[in-house]
Protein backbone atom coordinates (compact mmCIF):
# COMPACT_ATOMS: atom_id res chain seq x y z
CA UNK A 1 123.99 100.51 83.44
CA UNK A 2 123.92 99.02 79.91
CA UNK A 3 120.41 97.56 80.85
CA UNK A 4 119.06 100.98 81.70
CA UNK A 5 120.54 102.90 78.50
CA UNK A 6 119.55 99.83 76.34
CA UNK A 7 115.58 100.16 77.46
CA UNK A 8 115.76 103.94 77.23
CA UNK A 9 116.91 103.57 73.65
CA UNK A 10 113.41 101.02 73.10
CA UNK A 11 111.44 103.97 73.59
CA UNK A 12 113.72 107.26 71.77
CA UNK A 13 116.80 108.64 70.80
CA UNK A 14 119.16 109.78 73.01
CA UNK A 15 122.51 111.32 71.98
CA UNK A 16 125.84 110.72 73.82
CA UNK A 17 125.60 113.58 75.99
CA UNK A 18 122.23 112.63 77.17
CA UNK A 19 123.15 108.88 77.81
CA UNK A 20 126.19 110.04 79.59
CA UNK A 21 123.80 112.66 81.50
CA UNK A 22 121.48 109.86 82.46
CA UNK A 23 124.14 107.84 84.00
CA UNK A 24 125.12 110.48 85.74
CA UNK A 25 121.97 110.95 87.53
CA UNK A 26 121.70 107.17 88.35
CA UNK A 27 122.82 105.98 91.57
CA UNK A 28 123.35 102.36 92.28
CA UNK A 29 121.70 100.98 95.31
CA UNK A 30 121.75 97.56 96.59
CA UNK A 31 118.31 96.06 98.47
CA UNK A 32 118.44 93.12 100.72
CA UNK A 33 115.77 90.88 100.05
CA UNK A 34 112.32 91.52 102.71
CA UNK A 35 113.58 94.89 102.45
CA UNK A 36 111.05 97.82 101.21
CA UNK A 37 111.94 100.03 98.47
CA UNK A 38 109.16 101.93 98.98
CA UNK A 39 106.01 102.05 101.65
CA UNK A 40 102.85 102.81 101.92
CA UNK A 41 101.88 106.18 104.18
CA UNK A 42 104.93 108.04 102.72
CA UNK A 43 105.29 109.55 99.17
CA UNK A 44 107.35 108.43 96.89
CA UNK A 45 111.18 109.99 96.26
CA UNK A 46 112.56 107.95 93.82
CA UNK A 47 112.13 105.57 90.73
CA UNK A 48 114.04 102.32 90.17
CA UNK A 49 115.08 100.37 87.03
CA UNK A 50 115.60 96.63 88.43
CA UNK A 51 119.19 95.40 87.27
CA UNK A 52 118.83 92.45 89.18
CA UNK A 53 116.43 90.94 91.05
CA UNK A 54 112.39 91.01 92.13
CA UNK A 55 110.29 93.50 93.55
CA UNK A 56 106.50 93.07 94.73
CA UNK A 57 103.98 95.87 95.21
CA UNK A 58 101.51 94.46 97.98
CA UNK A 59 99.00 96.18 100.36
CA UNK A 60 97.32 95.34 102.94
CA UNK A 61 93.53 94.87 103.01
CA UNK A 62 90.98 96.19 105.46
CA UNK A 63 90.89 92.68 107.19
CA UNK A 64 95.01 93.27 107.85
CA UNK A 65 96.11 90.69 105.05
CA UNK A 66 99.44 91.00 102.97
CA UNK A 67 98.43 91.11 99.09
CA UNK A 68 100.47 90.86 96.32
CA UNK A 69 99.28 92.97 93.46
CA UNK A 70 101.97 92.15 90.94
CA UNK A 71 105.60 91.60 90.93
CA UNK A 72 108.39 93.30 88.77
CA UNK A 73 111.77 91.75 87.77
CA UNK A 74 114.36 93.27 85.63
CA UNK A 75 114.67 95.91 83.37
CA UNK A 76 111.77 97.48 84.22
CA UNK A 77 111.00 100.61 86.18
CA UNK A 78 109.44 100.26 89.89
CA UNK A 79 107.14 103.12 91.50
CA UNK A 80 104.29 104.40 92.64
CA UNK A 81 103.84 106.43 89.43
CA UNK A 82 100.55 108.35 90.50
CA UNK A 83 102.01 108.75 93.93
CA UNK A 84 105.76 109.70 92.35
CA UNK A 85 103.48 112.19 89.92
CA UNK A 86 101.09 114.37 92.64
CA UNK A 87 103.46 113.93 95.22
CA UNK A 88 100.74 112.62 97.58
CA UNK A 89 101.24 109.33 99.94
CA UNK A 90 101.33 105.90 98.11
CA UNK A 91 98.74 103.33 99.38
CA UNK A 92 101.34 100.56 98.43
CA UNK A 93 104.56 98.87 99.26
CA UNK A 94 107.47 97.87 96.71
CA UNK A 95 109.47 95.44 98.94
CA UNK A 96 112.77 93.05 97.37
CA UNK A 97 111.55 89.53 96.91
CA UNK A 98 115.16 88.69 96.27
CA UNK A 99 118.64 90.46 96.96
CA UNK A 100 118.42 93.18 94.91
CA UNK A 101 120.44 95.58 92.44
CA UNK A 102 118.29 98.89 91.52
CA UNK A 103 119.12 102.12 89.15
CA UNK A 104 117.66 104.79 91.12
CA UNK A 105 116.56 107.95 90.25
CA UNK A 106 115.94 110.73 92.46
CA UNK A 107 112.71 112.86 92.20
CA UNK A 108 114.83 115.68 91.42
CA UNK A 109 117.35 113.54 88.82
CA UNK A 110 114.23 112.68 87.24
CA UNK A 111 113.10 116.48 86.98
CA UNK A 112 115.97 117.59 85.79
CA UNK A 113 116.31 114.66 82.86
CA UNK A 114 112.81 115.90 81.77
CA UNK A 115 113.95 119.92 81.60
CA UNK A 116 117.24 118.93 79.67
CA UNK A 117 116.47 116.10 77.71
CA UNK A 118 113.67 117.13 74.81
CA UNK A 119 112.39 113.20 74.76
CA UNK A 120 112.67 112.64 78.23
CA UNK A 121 108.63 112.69 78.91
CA UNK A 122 107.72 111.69 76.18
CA UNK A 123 110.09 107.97 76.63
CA UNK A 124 108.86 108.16 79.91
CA UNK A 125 105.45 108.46 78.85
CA UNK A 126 105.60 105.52 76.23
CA UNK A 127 107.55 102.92 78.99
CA UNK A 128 104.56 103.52 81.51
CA UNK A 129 101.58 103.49 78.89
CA UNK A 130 103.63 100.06 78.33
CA UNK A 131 103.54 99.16 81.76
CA UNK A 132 100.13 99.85 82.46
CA UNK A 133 98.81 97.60 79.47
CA UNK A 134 101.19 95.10 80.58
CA UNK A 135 99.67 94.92 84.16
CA UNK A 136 96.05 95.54 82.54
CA UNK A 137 96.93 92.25 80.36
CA UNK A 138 98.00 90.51 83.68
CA UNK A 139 95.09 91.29 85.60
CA UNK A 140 91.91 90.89 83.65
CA UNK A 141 92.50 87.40 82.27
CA UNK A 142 92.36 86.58 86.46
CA UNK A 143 89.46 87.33 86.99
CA UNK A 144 87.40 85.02 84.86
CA UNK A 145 90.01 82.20 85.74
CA UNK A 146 89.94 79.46 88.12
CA UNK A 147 92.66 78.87 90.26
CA UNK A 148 94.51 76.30 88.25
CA UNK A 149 94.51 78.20 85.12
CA UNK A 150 95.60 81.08 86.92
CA UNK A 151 98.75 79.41 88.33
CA UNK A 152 99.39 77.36 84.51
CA UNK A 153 99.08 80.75 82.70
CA UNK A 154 101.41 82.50 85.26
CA UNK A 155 103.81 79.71 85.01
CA UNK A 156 103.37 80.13 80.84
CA UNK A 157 104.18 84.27 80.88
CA UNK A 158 106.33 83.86 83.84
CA UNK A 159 108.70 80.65 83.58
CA UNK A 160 111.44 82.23 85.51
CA UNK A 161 109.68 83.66 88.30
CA UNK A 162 107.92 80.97 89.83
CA UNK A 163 110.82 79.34 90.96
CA UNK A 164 112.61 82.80 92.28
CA UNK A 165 109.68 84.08 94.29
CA UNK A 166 107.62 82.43 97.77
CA UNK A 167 105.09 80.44 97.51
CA UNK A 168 103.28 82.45 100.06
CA UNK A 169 103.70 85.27 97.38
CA UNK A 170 102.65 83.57 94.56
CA UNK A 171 99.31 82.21 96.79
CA UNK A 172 98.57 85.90 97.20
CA UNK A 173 99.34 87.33 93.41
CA UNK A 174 96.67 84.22 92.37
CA UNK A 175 94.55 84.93 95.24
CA UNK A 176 94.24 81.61 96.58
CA UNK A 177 96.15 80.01 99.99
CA UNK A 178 99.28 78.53 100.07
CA UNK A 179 98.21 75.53 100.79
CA UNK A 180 95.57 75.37 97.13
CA UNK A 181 98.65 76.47 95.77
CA UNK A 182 100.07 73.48 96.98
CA UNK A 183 97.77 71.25 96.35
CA UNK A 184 97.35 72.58 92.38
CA UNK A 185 101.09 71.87 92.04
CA UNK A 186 101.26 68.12 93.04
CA UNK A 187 98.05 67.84 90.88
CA UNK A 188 100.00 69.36 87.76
């Protein structure tokens, strides 16, 4: 819980009351790794700070095959935001790459932090302008590089994911097979 008030704080001020109010609206949930947090079809209900653990948000493209967008490990928030936002079906799963501990927060927890809490939208809006530059600054560099220099620069911003995620994942985040992958990493 420490994690959660601790980011929070990154991004405003929150008094004792409010902390103690957040924590209150925070329920612990445990997610089994292959398991979904979220799918694709439905909208979402609920946002999750990752306390432990490694979600991916994949789809599925119109020839049927699993990709992997971009992964999120801990303390960070997981969700569908435009989804979460306008309430309308996400086009993306968040699925547990490993055993999982999450923070959630309910749709309505969330509303009611944002009617009692003065800062609460405007933290909220800071950690996801944050999170979209962050996955804009993931993104682009990809796709000017080759393969290689994609898997040496993930392994450079990501040292402790590489060896906590599939292979078959990490293929599909670089967008190359498994078995490049493969053959990259003997060559390295």
């Amino acid at each position: 819980m420490d994690n959660l008030i601790n980011y929070l704080l990154q991004f405003g001020q929150l008094n004792q009351q409010q902390i103690d109010l957040v924590k209150r609206k925070v329920e612990v949930v445990d997610l089994k790794k292959d398991d979904y947090f979220s799918e694709a079809g439905k909208i979402p209900k609920q946002v999750a700070f990752i306390n432990k653990g490694i979600l991916r948000v994949c789809y599925y493209n119109s020839k049927g095959d699993e990709i992997t967008k971009y992964f999120v490990d801990e303390n960070n928030f997981a969700v569908d935001i435009n989804s979460f936002n306008q309430k309308i079906p996400s086009s993306e799963y968040v699925q547990a790459v490993t055993d999982c501990t999450l923070l959630i927060f309910s749709a309505e927890a969330f509303k009611e932090l944002s009617t009692t809490i003065i800062v609460w939208d405007s933290m909220i809006s800071k950690i996801t302008e944050k999170a979209l530059i962050e996955k804009l600054n993931k993104l682009s560099p990809m796709l000017t590089e080759d393969a290689s220099t994609r898997y040496l620069n993930f392994l450079e911003k990501f040292p402790t994911l590489a060896n906590r995620i599939p292979l078959s994942y990490l293929a599909s985040y670089l967008g190359i097979t498994q078995s490049s992958l493969s053959r990259i990493r003997r060559n390295i």
